[in-house]
C-alpha atoms as a PDB file:
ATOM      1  CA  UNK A   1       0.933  18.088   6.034  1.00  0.00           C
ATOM      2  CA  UNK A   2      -2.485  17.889   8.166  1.00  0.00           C
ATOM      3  CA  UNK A   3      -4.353  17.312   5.098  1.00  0.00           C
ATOM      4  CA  UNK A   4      -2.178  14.280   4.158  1.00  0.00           C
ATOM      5  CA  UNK A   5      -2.716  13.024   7.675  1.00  0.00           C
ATOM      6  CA  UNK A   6      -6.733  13.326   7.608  1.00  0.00           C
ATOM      7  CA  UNK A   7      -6.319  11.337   4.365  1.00  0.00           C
ATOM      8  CA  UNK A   8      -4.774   8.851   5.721  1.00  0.00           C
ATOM      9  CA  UNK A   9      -6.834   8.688   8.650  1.00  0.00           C
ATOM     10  CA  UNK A  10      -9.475   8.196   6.225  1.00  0.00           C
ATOM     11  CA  UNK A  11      -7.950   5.408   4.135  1.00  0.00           C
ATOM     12  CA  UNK A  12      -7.370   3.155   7.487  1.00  0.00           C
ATOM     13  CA  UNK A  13     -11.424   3.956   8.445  1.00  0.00           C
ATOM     14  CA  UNK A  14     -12.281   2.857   5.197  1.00  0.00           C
ATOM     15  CA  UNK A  15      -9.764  -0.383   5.227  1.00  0.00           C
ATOM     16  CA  UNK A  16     -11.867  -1.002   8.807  1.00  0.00           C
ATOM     17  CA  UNK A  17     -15.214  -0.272   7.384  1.00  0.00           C
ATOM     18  CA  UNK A  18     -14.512  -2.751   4.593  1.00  0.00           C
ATOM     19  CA  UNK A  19     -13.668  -5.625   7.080  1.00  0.00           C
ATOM     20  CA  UNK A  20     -15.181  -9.167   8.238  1.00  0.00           C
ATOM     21  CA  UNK A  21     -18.506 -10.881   7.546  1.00  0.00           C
ATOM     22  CA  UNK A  22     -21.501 -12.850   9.112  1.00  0.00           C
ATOM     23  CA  UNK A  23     -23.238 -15.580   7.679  1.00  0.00           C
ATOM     24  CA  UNK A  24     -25.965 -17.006   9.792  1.00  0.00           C
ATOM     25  CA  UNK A  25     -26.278 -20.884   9.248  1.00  0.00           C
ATOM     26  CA  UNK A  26     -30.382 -21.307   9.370  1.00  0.00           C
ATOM     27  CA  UNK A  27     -32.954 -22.258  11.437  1.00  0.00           C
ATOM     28  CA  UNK A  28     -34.311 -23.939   8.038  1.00  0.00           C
ATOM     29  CA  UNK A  29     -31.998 -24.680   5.363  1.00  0.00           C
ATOM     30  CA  UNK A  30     -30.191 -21.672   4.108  1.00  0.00           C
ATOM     31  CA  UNK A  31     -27.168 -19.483   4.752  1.00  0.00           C
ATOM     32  CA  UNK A  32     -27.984 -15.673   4.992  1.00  0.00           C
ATOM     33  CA  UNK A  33     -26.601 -14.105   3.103  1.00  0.00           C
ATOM     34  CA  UNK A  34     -25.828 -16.678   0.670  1.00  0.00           C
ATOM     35  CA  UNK A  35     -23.425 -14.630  -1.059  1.00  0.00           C
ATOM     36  CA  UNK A  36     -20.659 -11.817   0.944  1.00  0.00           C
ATOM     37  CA  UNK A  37     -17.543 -10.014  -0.601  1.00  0.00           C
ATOM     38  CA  UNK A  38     -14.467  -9.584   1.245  1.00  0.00           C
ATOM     39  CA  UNK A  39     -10.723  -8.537   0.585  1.00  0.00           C
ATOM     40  CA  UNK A  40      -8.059 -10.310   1.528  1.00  0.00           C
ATOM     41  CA  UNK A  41      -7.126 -10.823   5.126  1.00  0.00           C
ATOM     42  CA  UNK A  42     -10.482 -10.416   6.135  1.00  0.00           C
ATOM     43  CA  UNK A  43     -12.706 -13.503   8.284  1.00  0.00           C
ATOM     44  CA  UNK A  44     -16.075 -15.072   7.178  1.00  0.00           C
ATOM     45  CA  UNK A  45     -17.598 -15.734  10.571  1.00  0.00           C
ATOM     46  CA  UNK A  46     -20.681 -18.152  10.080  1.00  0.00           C
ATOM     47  CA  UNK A  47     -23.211 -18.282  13.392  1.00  0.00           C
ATOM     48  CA  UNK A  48     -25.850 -21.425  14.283  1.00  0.00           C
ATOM     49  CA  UNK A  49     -29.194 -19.685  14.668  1.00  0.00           C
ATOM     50  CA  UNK A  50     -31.124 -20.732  17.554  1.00  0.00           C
ATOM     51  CA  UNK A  51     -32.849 -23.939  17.288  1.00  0.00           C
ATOM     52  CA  UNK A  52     -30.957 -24.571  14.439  1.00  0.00           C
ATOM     53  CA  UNK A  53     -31.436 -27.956  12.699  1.00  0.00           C
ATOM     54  CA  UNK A  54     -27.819 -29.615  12.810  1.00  0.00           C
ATOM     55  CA  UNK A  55     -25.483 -27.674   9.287  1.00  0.00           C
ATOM     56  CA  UNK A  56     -21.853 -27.400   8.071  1.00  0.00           C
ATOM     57  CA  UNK A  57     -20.034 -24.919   6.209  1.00  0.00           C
ATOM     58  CA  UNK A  58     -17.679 -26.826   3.968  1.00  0.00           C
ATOM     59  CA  UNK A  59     -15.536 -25.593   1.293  1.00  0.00           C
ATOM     60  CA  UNK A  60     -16.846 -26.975  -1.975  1.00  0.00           C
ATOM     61  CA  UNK A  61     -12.940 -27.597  -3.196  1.00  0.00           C
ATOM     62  CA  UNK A  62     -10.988 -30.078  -0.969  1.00  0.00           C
ATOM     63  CA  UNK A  63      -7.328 -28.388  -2.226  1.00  0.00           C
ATOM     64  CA  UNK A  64      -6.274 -25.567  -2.876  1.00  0.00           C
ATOM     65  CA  UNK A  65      -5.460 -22.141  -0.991  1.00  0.00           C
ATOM     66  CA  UNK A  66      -8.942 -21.991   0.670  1.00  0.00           C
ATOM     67  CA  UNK A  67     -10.553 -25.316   2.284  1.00  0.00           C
ATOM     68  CA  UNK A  68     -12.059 -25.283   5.477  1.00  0.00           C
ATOM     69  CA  UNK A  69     -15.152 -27.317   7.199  1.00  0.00           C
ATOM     70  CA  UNK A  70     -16.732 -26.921  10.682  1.00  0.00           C
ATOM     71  CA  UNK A  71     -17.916 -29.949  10.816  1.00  0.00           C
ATOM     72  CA  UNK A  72     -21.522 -30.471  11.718  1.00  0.00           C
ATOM     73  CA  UNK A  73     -22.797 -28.219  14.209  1.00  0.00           C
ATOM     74  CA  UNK A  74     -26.798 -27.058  15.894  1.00  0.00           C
ATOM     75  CA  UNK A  75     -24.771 -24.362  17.888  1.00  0.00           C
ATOM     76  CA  UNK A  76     -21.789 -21.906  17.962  1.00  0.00           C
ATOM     77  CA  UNK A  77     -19.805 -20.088  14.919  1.00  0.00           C
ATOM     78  CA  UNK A  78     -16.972 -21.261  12.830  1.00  0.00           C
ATOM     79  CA  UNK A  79     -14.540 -18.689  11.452  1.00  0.00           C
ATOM     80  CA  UNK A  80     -12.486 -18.955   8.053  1.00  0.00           C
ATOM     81  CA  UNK A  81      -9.692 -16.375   7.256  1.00  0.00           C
ATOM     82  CA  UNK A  82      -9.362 -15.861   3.242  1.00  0.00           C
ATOM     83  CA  UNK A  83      -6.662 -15.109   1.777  1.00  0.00           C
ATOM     84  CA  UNK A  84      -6.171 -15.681  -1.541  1.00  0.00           C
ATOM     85  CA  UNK A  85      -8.045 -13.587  -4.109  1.00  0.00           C
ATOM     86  CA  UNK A  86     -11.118 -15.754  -5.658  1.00  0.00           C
ATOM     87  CA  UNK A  87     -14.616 -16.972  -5.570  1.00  0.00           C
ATOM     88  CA  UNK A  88     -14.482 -19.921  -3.125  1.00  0.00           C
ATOM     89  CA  UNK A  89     -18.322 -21.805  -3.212  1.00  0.00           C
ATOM     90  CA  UNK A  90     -19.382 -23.691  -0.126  1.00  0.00           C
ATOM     91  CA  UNK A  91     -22.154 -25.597   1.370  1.00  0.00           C
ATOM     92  CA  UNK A  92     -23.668 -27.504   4.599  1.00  0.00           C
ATOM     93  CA  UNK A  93     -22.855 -31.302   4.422  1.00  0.00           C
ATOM     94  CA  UNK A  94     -25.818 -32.229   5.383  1.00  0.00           C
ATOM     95  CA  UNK A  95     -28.498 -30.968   3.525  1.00  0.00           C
ATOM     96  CA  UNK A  96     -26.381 -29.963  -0.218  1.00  0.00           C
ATOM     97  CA  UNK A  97     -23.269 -31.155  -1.796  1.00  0.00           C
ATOM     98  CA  UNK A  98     -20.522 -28.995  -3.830  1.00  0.00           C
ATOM     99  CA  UNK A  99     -21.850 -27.307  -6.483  1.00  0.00           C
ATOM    100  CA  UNK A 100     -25.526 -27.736  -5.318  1.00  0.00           C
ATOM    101  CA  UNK A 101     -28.279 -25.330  -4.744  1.00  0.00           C
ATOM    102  CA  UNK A 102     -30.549 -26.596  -2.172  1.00  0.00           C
ATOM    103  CA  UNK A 103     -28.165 -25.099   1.049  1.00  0.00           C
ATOM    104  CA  UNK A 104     -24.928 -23.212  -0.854  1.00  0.00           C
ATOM    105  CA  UNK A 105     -23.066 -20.054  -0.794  1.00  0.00           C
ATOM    106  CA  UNK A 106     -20.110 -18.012  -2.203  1.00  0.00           C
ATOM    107  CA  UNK A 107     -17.651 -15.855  -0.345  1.00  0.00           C
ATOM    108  CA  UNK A 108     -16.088 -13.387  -3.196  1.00  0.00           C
ATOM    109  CA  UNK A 109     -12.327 -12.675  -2.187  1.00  0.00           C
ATOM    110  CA  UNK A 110     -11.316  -9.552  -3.865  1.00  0.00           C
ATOM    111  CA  UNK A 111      -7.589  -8.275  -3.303  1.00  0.00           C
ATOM    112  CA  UNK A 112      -6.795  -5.787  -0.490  1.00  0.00           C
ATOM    113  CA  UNK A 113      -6.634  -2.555  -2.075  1.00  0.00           C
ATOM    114  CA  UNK A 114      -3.222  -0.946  -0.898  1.00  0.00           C
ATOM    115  CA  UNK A 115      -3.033   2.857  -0.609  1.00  0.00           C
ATOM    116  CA  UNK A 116      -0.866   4.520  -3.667  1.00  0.00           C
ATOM    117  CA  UNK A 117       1.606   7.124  -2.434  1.00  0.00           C
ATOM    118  CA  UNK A 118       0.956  10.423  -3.992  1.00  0.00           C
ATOM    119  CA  UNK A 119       4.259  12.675  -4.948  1.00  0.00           C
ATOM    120  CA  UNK A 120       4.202  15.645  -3.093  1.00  0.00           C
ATOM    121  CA  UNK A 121       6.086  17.863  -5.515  1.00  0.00           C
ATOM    122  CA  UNK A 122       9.714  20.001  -4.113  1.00  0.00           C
ATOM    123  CA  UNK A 123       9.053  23.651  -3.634  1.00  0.00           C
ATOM    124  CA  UNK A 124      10.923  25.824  -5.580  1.00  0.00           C
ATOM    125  CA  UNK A 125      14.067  27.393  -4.452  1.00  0.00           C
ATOM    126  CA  UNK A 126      13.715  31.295  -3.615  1.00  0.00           C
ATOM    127  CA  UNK A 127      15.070  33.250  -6.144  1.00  0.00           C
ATOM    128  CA  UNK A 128      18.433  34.870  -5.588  1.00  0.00           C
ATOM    129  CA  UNK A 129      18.500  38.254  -5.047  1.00  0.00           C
ATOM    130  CA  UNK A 130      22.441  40.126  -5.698  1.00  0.00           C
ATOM    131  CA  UNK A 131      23.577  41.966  -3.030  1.00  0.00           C
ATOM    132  CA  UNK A 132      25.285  45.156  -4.223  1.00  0.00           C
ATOM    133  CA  UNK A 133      28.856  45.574  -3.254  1.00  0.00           C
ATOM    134  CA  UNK A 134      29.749  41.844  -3.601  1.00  0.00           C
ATOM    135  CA  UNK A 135      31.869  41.279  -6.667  1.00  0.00           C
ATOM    136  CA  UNK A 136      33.352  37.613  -7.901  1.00  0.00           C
ATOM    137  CA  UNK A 137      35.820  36.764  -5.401  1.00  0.00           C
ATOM    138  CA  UNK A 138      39.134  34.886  -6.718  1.00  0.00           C
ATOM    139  CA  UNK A 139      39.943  31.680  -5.281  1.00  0.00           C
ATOM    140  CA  UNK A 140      42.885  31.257  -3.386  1.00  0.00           C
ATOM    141  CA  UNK A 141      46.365  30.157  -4.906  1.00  0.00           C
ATOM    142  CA  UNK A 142      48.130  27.255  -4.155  1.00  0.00           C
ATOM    143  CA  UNK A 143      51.757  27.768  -3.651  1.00  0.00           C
ATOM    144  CA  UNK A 144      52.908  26.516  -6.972  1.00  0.00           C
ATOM    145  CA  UNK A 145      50.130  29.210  -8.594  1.00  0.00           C
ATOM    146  CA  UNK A 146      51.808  31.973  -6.971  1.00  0.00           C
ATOM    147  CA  UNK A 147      54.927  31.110  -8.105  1.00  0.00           C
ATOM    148  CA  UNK A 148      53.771  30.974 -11.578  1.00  0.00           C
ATOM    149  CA  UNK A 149      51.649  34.294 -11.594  1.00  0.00           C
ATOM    150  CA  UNK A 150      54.632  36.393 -10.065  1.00  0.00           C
ATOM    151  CA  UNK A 151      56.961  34.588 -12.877  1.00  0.00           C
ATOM    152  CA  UNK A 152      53.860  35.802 -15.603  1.00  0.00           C
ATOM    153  CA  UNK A 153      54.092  38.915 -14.412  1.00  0.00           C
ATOM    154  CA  UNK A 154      57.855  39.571 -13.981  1.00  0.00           C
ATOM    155  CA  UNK A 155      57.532  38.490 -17.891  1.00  0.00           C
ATOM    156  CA  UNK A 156      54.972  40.887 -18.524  1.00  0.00           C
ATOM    157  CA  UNK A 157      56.932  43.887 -16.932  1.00  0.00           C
ATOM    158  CA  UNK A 158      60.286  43.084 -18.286  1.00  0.00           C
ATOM    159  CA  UNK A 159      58.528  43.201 -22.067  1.00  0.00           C
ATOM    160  CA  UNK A 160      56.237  46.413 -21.325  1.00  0.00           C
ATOM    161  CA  UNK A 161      59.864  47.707 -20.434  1.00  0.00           C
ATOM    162  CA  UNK A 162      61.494  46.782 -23.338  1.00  0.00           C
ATOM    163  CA  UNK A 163      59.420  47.480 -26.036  1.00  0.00           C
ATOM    164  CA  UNK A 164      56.570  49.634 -24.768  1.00  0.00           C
ATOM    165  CA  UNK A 165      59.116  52.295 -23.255  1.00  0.00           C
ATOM    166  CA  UNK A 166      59.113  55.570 -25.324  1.00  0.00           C
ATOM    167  CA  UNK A 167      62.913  56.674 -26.575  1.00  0.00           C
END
C-alpha cells in the first residue's frame, strides 16, 4: 500500500514538473524560445522584455480550437491556455505574418498523459486445514422430510421382518 502511494505521489510531481511555459517576446525581433511543448491543460505565458520594441503573439489560424492574439503590446504578458492536442504556429503582427519566418513560433500541444491503473492481484485464500473430530453434519429436515424418512424406515423394518427373519 505505501509503495502505491509514493507512486502516485510521484506521478502528480511529474504531471507538475511537466507544466506551463515562458516565451519572452524580444527586445529585437524574436520569440525565445521560438518553439515549447506542452500537454494539454497547460498555459503558454509570453512576457515583453524590457525596452521592448512594440510585438504581438497571434495565432497564425483565425478558427479553430486554438486562436488567440494579445494585441500589440511594448509591456506586460499575455497568457493562452491550450487545449486541444496539435501544433498551433504563431507570430507578432507587426514584424511577420502567418506562416512567416522573420518573428514566428510553434507551441506543440501533446495530450495529457493520464496515469493507467495497475491490477493489484487478490491474495490467495489460506488453505483449509480439517479439524479432527468434525464429521459431515446432516442438514436439518423439514417437517414433510421427517415424515417421509420415518415412513422409509417403518418400510424398511416391516420387510427386514418379513423376509430377513430366520424360521
Amino acid at each position: 500500500m505505501r509503495a502505491r502511494i509514493l507512486a502516485l505521489a510521484g506521478i502528480l510531481c511529474a504531471a507538475a514538473a511537466a507544466a506551463d511555459q515562458t516565451i519572452t517576446v524580444g527586445p529585437g525581433i524574436s520569440f525565445s524560445p521560438s518553439t515549447v511543448s506542452i500537454s494539454t491543460g497547460e498555459t503558454v505565458t509570453w512576457t515583453w522584455a524590457a525596452a521592448s520594441l512594440p510585438h504581438s503573439t497571434t495565432s497564425d489560424a483565425t478558427t479553430g480550437p486554438e486562436v488567440w492574439d494579445s494585441g500589440v503590446q511594448t509591456t506586460g504578458s499575455f497568457a493562452h491556455t491550450f487545449n486541444t492536442p496539435g501544433n498551433y504556429a504563431f507570430h507578432c503582427q507587426v514584424h511577420s505574418f502567418a506562416g512567416g519566418t522573420a518573428m514566428n513560433g510553434v507551441v506543440q500541444v501533446a495530450a495529457a498523459a493520464t496515469p493507467t491503473a495497475t491490477a493489484t492481484p487478490t491474495p490467495p485464500p489460506p488453505p483449509v486445514t480439517p479439524t479432527p473430530g468434525t464429521g459431515a453434519t446432516i442438514p436439518a429436515l423439514s417437517a414433510a422430510g421427517r415424515v417421509a424418512l420415518a415412513a422409509g424406515l417403518a418400510l424398511a423394518a416391516l420387510l427386514w421382518l418379513a423376509f430377513a427373519r430366520p424360521r
